[in-house]
N, C-alpha and C. Protein backbone atom coordinates (compact mmCIF):
# COMPACT_ATOMS: atom_id res chain seq x y z
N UNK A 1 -15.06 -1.24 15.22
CA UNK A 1 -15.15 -1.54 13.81
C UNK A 1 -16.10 -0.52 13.17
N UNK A 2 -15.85 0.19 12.43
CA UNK A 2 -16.35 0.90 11.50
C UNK A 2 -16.50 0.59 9.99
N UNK A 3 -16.99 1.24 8.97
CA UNK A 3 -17.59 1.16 7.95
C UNK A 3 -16.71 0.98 7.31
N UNK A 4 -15.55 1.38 7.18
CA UNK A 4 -14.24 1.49 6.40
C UNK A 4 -13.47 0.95 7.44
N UNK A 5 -13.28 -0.06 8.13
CA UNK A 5 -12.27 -1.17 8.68
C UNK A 5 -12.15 -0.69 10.19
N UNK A 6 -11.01 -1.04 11.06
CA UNK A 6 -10.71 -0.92 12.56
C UNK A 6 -10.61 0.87 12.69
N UNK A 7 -10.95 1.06 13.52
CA UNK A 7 -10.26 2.62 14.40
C UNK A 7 -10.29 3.01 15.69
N UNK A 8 -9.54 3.62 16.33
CA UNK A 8 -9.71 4.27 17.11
C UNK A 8 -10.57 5.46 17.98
N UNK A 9 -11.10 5.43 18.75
CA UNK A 9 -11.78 6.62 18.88
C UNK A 9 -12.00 7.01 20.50
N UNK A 10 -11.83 8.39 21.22
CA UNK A 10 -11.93 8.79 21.77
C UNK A 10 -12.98 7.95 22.77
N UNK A 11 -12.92 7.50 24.22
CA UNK A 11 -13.56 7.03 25.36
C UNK A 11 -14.82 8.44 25.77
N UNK A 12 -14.54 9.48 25.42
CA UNK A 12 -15.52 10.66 26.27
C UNK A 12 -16.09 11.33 24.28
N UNK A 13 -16.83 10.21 24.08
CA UNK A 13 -17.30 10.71 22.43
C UNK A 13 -18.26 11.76 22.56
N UNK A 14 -19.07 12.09 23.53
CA UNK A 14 -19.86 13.77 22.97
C UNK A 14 -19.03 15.12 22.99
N UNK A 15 -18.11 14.86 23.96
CA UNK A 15 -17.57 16.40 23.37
C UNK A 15 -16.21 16.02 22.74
N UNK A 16 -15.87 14.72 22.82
CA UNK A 16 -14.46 14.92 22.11
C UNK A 16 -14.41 13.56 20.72
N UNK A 17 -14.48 14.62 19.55
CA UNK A 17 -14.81 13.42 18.35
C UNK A 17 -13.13 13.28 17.82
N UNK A 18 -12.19 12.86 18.32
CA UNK A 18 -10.84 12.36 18.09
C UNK A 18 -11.16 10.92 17.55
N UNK A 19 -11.01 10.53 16.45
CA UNK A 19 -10.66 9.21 15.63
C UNK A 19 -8.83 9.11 14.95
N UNK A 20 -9.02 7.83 15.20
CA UNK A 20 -7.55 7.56 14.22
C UNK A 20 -8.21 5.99 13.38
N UNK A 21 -7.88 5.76 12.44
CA UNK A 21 -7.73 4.68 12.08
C UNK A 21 -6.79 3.80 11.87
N UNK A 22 -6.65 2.43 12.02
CA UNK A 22 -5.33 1.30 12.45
C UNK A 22 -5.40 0.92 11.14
N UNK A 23 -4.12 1.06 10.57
CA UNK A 23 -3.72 0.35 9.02
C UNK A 23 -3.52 -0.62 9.37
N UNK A 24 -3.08 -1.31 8.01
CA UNK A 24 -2.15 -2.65 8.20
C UNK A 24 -1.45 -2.10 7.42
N UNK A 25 -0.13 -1.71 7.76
CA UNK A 25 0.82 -1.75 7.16
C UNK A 25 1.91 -2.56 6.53
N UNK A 26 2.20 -2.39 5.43
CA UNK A 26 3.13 -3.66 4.80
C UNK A 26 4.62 -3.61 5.10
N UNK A 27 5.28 -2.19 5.65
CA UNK A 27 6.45 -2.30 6.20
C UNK A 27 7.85 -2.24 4.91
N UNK A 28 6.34 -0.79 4.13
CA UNK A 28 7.64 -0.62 2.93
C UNK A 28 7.60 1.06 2.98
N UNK A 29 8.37 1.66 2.42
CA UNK A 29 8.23 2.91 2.54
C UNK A 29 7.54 3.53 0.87
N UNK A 30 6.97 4.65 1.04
CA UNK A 30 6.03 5.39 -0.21
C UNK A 30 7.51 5.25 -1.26
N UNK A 31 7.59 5.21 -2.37
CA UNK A 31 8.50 5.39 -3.66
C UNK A 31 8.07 6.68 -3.95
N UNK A 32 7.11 7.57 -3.86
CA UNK A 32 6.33 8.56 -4.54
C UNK A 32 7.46 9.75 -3.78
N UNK A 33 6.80 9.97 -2.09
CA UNK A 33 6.85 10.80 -1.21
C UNK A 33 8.12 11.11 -0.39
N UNK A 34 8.13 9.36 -0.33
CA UNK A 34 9.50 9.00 0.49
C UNK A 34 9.26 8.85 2.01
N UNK A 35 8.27 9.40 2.37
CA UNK A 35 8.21 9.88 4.21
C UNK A 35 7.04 8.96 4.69
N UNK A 36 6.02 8.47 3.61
CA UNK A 36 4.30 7.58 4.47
C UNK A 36 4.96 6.27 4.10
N UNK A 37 3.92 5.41 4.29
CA UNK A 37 4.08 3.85 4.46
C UNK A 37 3.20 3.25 3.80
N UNK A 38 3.40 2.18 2.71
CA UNK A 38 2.01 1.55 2.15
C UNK A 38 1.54 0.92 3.27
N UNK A 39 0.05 1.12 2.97
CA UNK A 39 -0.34 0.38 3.81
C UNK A 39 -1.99 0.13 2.99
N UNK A 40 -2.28 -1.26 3.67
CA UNK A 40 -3.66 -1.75 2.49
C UNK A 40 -5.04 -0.87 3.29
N UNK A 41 -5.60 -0.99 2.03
CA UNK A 41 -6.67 0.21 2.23
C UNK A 41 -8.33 -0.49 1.76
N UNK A 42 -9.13 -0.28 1.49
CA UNK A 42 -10.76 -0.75 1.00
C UNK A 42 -11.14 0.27 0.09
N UNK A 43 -11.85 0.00 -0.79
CA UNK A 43 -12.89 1.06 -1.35
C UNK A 43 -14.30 0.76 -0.69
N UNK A 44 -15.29 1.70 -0.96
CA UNK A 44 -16.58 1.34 -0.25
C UNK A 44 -17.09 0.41 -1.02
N UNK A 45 -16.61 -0.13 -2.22
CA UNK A 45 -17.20 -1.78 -1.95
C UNK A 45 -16.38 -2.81 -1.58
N UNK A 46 -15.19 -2.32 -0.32
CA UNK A 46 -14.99 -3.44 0.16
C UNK A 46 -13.82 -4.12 -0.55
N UNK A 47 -13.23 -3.67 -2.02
CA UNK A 47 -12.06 -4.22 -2.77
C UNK A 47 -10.33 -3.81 -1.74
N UNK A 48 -9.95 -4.43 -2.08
CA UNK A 48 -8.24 -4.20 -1.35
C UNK A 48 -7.32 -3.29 -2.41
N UNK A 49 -6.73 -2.33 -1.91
CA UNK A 49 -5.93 -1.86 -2.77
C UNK A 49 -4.46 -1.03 -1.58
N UNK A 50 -3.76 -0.99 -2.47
CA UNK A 50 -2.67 -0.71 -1.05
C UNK A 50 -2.04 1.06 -1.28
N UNK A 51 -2.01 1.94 -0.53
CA UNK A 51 -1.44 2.99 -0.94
C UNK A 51 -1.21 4.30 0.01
N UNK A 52 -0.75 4.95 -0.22
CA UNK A 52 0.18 6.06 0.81
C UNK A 52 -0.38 6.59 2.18
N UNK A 53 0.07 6.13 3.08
CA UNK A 53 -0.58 6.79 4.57
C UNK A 53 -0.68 8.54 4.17
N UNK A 54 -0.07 9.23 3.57
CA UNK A 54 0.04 10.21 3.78
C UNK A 54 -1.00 11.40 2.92
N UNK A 55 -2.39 10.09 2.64
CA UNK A 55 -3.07 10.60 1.32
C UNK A 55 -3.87 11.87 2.27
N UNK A 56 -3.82 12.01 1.53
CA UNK A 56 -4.52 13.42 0.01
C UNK A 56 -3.10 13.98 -0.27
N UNK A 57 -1.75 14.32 0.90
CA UNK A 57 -0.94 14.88 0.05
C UNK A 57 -0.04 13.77 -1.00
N UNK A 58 -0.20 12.95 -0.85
CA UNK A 58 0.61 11.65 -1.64
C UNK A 58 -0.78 10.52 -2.44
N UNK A 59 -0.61 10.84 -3.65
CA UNK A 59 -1.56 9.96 -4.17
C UNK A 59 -1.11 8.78 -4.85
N UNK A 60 -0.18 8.31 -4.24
CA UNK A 60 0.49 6.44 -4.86
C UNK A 60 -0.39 5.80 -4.30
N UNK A 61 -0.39 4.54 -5.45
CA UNK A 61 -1.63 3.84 -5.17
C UNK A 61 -1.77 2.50 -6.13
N UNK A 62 -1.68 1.17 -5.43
CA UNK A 62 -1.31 -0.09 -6.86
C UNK A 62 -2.48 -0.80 -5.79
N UNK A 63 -2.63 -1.36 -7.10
CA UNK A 63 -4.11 -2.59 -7.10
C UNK A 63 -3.35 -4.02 -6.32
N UNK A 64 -1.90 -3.76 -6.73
CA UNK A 64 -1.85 -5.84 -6.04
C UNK A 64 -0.52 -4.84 -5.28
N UNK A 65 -0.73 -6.64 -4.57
CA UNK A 65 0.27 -5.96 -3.28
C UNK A 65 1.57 -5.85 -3.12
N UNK A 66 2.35 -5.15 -2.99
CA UNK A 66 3.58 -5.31 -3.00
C UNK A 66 4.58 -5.92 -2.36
N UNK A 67 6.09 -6.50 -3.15
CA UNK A 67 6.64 -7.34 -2.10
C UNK A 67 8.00 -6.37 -1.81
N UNK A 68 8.71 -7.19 -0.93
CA UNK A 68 9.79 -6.44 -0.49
C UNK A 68 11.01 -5.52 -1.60
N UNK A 69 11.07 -5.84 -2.68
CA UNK A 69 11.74 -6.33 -3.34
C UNK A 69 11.36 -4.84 -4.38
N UNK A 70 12.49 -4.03 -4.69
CA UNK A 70 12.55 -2.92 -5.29
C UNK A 70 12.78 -3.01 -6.85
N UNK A 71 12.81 -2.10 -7.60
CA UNK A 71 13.01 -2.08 -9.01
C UNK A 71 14.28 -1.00 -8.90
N UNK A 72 15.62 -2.55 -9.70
CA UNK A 72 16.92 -1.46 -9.62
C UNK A 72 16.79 -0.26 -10.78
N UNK A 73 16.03 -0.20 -11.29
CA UNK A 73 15.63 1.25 -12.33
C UNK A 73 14.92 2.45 -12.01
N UNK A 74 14.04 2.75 -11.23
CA UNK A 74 13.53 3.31 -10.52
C UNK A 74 13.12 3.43 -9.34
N UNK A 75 13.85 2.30 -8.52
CA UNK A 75 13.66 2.33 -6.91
C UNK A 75 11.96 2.15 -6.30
N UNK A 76 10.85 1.56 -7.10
CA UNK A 76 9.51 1.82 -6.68
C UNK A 76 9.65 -0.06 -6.65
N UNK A 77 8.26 0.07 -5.69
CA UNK A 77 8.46 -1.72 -5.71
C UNK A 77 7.89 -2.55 -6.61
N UNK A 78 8.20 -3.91 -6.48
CA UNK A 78 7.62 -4.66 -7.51
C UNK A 78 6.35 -5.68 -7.09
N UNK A 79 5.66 -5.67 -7.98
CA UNK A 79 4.22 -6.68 -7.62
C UNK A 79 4.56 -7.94 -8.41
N UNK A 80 3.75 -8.96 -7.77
CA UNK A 80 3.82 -10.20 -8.80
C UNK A 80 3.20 -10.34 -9.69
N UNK A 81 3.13 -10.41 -11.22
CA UNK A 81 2.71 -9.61 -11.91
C UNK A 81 1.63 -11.05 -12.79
N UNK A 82 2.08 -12.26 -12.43
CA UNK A 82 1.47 -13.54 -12.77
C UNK A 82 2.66 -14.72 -12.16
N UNK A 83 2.32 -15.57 -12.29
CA UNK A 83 2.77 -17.09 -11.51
C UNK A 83 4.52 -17.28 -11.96
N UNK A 84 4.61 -16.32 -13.31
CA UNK A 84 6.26 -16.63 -13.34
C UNK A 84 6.96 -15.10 -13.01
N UNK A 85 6.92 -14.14 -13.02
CA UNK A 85 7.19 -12.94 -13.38
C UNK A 85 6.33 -11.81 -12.01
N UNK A 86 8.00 -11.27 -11.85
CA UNK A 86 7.75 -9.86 -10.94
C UNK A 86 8.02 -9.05 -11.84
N UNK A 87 6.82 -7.68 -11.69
CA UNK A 87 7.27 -6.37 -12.63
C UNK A 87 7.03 -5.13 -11.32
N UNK A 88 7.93 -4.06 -12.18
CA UNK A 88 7.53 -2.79 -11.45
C UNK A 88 6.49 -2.82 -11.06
N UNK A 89 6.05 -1.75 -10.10
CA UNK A 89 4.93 -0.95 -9.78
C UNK A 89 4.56 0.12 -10.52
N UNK A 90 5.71 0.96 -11.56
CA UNK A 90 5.52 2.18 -11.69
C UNK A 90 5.01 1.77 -13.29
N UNK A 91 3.97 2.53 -13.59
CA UNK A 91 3.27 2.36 -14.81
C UNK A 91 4.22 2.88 -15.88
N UNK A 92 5.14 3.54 -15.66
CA UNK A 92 6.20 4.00 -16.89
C UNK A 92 7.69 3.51 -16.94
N UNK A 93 7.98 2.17 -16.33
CA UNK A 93 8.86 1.47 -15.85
C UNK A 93 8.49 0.28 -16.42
N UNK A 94 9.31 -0.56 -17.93
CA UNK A 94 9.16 -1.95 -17.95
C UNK A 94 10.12 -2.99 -17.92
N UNK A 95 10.56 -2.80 -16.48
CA UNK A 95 11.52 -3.72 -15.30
C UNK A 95 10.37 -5.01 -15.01
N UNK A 96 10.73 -6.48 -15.53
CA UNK A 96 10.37 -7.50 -15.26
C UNK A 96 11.26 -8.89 -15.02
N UNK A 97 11.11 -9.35 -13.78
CA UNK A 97 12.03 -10.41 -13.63
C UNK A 97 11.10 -11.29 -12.98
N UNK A 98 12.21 -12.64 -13.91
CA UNK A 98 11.18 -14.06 -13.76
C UNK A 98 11.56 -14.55 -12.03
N UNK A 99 10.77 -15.33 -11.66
CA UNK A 99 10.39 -15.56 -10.54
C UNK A 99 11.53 -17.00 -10.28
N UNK A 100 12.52 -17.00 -9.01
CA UNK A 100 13.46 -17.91 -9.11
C UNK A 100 12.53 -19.07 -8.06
N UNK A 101 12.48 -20.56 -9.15
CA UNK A 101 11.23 -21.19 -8.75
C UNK A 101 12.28 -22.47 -8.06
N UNK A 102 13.71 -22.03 -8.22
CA UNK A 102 14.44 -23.29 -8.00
C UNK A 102 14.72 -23.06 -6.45
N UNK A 103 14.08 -23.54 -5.30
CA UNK A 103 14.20 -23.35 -3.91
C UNK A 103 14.95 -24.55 -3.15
């Protein structure tokens, strides 16, 4: 456990400083890049935010979490956006659908 969540790290640490760190991945693919994986992330105080394995070259990046469930207008995913209503992810996309509560 490290400062910034779980990782990996090399068994022979003085001469060999090899780290990886273990996401949690959500098991959606980047909308941005196409090729990384969201996966949830921390800031150094510790807040949740979810966004591109593949950062620094991919800078996608949403505050709530995303569900399976795509936007047929732009293909990026959708968050729950309050208790009735899913909207896009993409800040220039206003794709919103109400939440089917009849189960």
């Amino acid at each position: 456990m490290g400062r910034y969540g779980k990782f990996l790290a090399c068994s022979k640490f003085p001469e060999c400083h090899y780290t990886k760190s273990l996401n949690n991945e959500i098991g959606i693919k980047c909308p941005k890049c196409g090729t990384g994986e969201i996966i949830e992330r921390r800031t150094k105080k510790r807040k949740i935010f979810y966004g591109c394995s593949n950062y620094p070259q991919c800078d996608f990046i949403i505050n709530k979490k995303p569900i399976n469930e795509f936007c047929p207008k732009c293909h990026y995913p959708l968050i729950q956006a309050n208790k009735t209503n899913y909207k896009c992810s993409n800040k220039n996309c206003d794709y919103v659908r109400r939440i089917d509560t009849n189960i």
